[in-house]
PDB file of N, CA and C in Angstrom:
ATOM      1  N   UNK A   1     204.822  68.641 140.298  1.00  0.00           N
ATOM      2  CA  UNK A   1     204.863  69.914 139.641  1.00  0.00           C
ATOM      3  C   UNK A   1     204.241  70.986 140.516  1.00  0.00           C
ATOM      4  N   UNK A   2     205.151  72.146 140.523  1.00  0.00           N
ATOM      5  CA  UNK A   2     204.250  72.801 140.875  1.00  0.00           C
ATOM      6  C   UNK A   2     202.986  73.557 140.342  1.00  0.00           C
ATOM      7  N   UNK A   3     201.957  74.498 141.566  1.00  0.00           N
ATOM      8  CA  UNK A   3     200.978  75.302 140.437  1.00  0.00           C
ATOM      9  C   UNK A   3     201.437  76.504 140.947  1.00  0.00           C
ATOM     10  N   UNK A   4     201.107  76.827 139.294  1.00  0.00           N
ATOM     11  CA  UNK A   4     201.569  78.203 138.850  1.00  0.00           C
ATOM     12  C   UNK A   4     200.048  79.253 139.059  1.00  0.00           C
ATOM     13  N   UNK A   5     199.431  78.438 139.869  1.00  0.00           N
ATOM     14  CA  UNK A   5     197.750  79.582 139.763  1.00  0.00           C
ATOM     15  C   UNK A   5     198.771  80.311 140.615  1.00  0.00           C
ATOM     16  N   UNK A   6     197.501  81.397 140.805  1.00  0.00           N
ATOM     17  CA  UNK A   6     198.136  82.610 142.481  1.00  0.00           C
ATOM     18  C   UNK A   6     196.554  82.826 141.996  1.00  0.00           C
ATOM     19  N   UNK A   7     195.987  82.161 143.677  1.00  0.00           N
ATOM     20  CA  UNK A   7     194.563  82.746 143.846  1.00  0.00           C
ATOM     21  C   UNK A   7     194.255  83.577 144.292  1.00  0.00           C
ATOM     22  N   UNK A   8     195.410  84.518 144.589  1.00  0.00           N
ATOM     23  CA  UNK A   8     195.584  85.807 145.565  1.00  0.00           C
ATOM     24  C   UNK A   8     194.818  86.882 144.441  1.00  0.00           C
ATOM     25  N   UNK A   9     194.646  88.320 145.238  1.00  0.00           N
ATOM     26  CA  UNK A   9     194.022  88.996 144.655  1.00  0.00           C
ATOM     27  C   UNK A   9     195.181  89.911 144.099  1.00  0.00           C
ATOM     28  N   UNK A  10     194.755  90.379 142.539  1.00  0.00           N
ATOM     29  CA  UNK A  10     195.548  91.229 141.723  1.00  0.00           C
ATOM     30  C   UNK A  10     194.935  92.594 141.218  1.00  0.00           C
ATOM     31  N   UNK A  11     195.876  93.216 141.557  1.00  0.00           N
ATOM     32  CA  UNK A  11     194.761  94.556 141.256  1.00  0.00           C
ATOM     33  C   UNK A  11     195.463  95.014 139.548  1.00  0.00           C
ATOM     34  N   UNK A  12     195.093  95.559 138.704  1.00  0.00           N
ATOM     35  CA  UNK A  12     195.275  95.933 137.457  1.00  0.00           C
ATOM     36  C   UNK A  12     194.515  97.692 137.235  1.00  0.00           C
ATOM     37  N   UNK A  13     195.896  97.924 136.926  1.00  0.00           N
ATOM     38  CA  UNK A  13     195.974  99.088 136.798  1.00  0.00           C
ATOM     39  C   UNK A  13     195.803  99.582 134.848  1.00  0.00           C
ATOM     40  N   UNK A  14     194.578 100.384 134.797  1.00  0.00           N
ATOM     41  CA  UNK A  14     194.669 100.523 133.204  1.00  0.00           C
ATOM     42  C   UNK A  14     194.946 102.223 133.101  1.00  0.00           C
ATOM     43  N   UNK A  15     195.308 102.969 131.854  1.00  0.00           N
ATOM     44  CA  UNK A  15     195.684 104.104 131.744  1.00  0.00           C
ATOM     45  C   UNK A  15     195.266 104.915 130.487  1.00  0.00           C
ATOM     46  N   UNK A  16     194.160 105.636 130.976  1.00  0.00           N
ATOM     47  CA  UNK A  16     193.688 105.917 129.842  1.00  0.00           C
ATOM     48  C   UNK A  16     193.599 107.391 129.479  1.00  0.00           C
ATOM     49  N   UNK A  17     194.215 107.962 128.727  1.00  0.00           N
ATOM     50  CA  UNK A  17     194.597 109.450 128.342  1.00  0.00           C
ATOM     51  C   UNK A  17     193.351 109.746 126.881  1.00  0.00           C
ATOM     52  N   UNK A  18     193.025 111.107 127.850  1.00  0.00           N
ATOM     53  CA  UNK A  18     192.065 111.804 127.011  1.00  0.00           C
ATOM     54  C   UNK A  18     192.258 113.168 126.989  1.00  0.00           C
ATOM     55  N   UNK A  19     191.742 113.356 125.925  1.00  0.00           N
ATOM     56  CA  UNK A  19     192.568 114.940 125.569  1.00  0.00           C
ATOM     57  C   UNK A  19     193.565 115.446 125.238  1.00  0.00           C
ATOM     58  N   UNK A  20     193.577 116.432 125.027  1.00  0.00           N
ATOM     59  CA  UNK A  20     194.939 117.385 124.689  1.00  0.00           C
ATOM     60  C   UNK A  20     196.533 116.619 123.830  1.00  0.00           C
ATOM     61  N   UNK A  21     196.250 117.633 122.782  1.00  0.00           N
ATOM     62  CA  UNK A  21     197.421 117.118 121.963  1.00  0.00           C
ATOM     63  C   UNK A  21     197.023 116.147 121.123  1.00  0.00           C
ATOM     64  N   UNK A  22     197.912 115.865 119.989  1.00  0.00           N
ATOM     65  CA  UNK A  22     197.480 114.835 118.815  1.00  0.00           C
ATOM     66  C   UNK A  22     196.183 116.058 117.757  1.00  0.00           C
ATOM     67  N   UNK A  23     196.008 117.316 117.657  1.00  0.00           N
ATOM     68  CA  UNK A  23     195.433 117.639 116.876  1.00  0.00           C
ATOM     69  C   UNK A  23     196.317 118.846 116.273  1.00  0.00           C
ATOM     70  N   UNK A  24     197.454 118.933 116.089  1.00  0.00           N
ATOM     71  CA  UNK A  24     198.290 119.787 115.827  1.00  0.00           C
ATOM     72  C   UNK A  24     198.410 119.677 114.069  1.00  0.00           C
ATOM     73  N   UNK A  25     198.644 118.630 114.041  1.00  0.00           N
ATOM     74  CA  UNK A  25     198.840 118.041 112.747  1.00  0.00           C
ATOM     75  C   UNK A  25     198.019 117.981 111.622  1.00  0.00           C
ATOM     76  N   UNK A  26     196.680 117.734 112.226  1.00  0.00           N
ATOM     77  CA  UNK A  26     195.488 117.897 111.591  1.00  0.00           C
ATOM     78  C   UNK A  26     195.204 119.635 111.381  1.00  0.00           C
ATOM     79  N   UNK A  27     195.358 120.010 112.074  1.00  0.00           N
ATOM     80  CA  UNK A  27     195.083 121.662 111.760  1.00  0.00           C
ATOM     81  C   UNK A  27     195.756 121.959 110.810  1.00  0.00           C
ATOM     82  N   UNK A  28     197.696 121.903 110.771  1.00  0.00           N
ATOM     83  CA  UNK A  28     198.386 122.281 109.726  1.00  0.00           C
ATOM     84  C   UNK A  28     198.109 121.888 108.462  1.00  0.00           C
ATOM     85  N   UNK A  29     197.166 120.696 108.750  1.00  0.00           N
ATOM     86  CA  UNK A  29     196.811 120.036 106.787  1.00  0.00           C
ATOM     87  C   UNK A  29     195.717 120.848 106.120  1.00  0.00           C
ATOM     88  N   UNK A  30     194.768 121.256 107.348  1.00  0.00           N
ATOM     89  CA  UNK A  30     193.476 121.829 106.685  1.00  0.00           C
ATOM     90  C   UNK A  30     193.969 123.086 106.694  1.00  0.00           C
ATOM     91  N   UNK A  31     194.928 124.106 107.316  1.00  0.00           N
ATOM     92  CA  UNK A  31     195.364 125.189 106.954  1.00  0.00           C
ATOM     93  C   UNK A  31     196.244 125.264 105.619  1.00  0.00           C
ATOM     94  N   UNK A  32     197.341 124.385 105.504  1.00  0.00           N
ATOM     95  CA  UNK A  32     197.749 124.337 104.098  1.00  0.00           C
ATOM     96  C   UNK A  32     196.464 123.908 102.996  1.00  0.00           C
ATOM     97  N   UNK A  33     195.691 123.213 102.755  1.00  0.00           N
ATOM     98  CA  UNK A  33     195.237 123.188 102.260  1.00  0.00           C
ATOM     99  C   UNK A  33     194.096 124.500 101.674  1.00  0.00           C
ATOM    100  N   UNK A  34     193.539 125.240 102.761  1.00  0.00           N
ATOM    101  CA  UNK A  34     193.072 126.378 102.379  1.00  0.00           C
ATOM    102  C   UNK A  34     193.905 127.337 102.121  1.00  0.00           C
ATOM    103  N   UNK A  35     194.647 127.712 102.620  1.00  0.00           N
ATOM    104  CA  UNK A  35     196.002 128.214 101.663  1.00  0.00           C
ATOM    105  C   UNK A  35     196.328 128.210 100.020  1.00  0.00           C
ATOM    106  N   UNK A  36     196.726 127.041  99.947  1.00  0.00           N
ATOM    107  CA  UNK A  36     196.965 126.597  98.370  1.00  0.00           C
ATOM    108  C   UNK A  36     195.097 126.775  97.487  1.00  0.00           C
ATOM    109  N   UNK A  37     194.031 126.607  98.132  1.00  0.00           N
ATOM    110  CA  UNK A  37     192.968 126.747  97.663  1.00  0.00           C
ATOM    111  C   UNK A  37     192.729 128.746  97.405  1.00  0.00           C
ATOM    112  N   UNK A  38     193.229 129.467  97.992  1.00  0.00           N
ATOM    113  CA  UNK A  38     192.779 130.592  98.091  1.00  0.00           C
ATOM    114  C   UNK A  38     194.012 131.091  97.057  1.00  0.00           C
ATOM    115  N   UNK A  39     195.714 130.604  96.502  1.00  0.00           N
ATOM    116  CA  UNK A  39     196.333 130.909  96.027  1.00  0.00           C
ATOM    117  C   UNK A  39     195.895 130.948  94.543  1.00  0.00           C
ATOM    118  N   UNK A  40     194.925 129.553  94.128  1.00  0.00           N
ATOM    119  CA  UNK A  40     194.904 128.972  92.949  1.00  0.00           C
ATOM    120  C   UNK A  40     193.574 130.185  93.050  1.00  0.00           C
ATOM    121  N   UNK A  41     192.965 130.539  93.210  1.00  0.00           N
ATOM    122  CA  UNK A  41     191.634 131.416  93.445  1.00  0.00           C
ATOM    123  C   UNK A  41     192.244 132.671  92.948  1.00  0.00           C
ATOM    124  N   UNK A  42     193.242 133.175  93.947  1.00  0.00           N
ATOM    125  CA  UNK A  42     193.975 134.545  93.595  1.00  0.00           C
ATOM    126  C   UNK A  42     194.478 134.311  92.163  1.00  0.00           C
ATOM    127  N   UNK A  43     195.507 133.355  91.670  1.00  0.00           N
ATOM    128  CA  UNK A  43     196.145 133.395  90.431  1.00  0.00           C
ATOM    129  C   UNK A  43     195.135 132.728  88.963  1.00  0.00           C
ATOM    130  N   UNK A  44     194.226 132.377  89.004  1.00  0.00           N
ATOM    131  CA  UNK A  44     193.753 132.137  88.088  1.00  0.00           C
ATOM    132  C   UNK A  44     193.892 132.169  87.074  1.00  0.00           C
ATOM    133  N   UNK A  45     194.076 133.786  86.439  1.00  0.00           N
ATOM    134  CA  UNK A  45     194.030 133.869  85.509  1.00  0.00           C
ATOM    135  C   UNK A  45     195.108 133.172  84.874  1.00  0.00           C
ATOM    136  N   UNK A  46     196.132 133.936  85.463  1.00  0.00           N
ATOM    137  CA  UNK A  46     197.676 133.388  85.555  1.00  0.00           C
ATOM    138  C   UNK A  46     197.510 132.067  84.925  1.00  0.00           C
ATOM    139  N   UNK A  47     197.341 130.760  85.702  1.00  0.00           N
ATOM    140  CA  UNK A  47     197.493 129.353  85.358  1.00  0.00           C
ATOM    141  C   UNK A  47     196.352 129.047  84.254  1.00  0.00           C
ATOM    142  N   UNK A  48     195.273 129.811  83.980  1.00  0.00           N
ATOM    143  CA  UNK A  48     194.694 129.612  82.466  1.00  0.00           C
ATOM    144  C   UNK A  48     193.308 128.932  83.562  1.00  0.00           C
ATOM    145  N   UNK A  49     193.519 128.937  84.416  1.00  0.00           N
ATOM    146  CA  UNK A  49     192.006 128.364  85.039  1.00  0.00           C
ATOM    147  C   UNK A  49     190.277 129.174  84.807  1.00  0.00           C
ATOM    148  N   UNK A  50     190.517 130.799  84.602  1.00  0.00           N
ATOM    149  CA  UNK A  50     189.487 131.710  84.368  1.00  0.00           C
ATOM    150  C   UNK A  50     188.722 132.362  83.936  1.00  0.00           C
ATOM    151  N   UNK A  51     189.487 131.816  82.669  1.00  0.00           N
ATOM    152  CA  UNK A  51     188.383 132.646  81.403  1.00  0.00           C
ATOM    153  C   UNK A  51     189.010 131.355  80.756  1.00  0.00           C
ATOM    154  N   UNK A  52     187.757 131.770  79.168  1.00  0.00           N
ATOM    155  CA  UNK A  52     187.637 130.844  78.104  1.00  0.00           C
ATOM    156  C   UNK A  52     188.354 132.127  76.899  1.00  0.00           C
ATOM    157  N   UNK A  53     189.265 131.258  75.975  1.00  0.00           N
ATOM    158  CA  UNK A  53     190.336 131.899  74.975  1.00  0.00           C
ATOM    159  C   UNK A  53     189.371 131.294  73.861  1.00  0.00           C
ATOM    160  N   UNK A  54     189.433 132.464  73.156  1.00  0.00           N
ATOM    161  CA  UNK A  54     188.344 132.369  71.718  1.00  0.00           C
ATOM    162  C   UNK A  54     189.209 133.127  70.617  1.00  0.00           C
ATOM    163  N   UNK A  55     189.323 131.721  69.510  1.00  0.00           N
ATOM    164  CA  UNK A  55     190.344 132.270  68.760  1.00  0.00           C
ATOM    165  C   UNK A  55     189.471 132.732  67.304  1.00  0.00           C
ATOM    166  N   UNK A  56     189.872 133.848  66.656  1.00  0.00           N
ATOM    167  CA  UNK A  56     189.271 134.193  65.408  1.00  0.00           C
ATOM    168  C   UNK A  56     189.768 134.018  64.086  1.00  0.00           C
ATOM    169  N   UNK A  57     189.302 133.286  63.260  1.00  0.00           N
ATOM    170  CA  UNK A  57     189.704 132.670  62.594  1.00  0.00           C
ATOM    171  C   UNK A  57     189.116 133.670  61.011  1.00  0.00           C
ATOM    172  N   UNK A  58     190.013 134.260  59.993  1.00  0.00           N
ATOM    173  CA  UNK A  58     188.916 135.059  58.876  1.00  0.00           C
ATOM    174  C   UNK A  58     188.318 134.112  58.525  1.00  0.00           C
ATOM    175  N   UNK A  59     187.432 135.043  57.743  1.00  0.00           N
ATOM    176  CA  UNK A  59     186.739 133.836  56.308  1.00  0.00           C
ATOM    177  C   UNK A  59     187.906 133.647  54.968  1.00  0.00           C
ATOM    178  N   UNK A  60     188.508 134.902  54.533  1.00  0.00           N
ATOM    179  CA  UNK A  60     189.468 135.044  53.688  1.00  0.00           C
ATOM    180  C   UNK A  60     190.822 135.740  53.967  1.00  0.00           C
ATOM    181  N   UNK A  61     192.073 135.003  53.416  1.00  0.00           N
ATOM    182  CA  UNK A  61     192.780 135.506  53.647  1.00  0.00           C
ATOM    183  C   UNK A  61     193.492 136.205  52.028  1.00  0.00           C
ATOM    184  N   UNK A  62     193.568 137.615  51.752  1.00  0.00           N
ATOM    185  CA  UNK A  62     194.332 137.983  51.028  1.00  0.00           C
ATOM    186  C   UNK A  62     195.623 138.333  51.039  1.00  0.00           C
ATOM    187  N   UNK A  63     196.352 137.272  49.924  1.00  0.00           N
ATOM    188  CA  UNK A  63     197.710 136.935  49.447  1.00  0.00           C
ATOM    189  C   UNK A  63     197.660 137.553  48.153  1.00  0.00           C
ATOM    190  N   UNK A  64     198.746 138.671  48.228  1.00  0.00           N
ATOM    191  CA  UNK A  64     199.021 139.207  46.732  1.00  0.00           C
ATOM    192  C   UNK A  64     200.550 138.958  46.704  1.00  0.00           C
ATOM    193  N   UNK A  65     200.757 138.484  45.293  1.00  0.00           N
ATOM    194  CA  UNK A  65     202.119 138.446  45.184  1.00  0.00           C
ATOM    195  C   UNK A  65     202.218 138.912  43.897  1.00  0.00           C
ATOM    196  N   UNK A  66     203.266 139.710  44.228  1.00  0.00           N
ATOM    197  CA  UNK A  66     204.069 140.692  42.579  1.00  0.00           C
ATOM    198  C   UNK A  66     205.147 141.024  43.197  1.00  0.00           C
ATOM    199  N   UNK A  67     205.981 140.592  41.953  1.00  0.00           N
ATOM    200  CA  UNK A  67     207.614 140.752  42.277  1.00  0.00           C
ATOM    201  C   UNK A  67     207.866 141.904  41.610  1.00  0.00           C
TER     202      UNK A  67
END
C-alpha cells in the first residue's frame, strides 16, 4: 500500500474579513422602528391611546308620557 502522509511542508492560507458592510440592515430596522414609534406618538389621540373617556351617567332620568 501506499502512504498517503506528505511530510512535505504545507502552507495554509486563512481569510479573514473585517469591517465594512453587513450593518445596512440593522440600521433600516432601528430606523423603521423609530419611525412607527414617533407616528403612534404623533396620532394618539386618533388610535384612543391619550386620554381617558369619562362617561356621565344622570342620577334621574325624566320620562313623561301623555298622548
Amino acid at each position: 500500500m501506499a502512504d498517503d502522509r506528505d511530510d512535505g511542508v504545507r502552507e495554509h492560507t486563512t481569510v479573514v474579513e473585517t469591517g465594512g458592510g453587513g450593518g445596512g440592515g440593522v440600521l433600516a430596522v432601528v430606523l423603521l422602528i423609530i419611525v412607527v414609534l414617533v407616528l403612534l406618538y404623533v396620532f394618539r389621540d386618533n388610535l384612543g391611546f391619550g386620554h381617558k373617556s369619562t362617561v356621565e351617567i344622570p342620577n334621574k332620568i325624566d320620562v313623561n308620557i301623555n298622548h
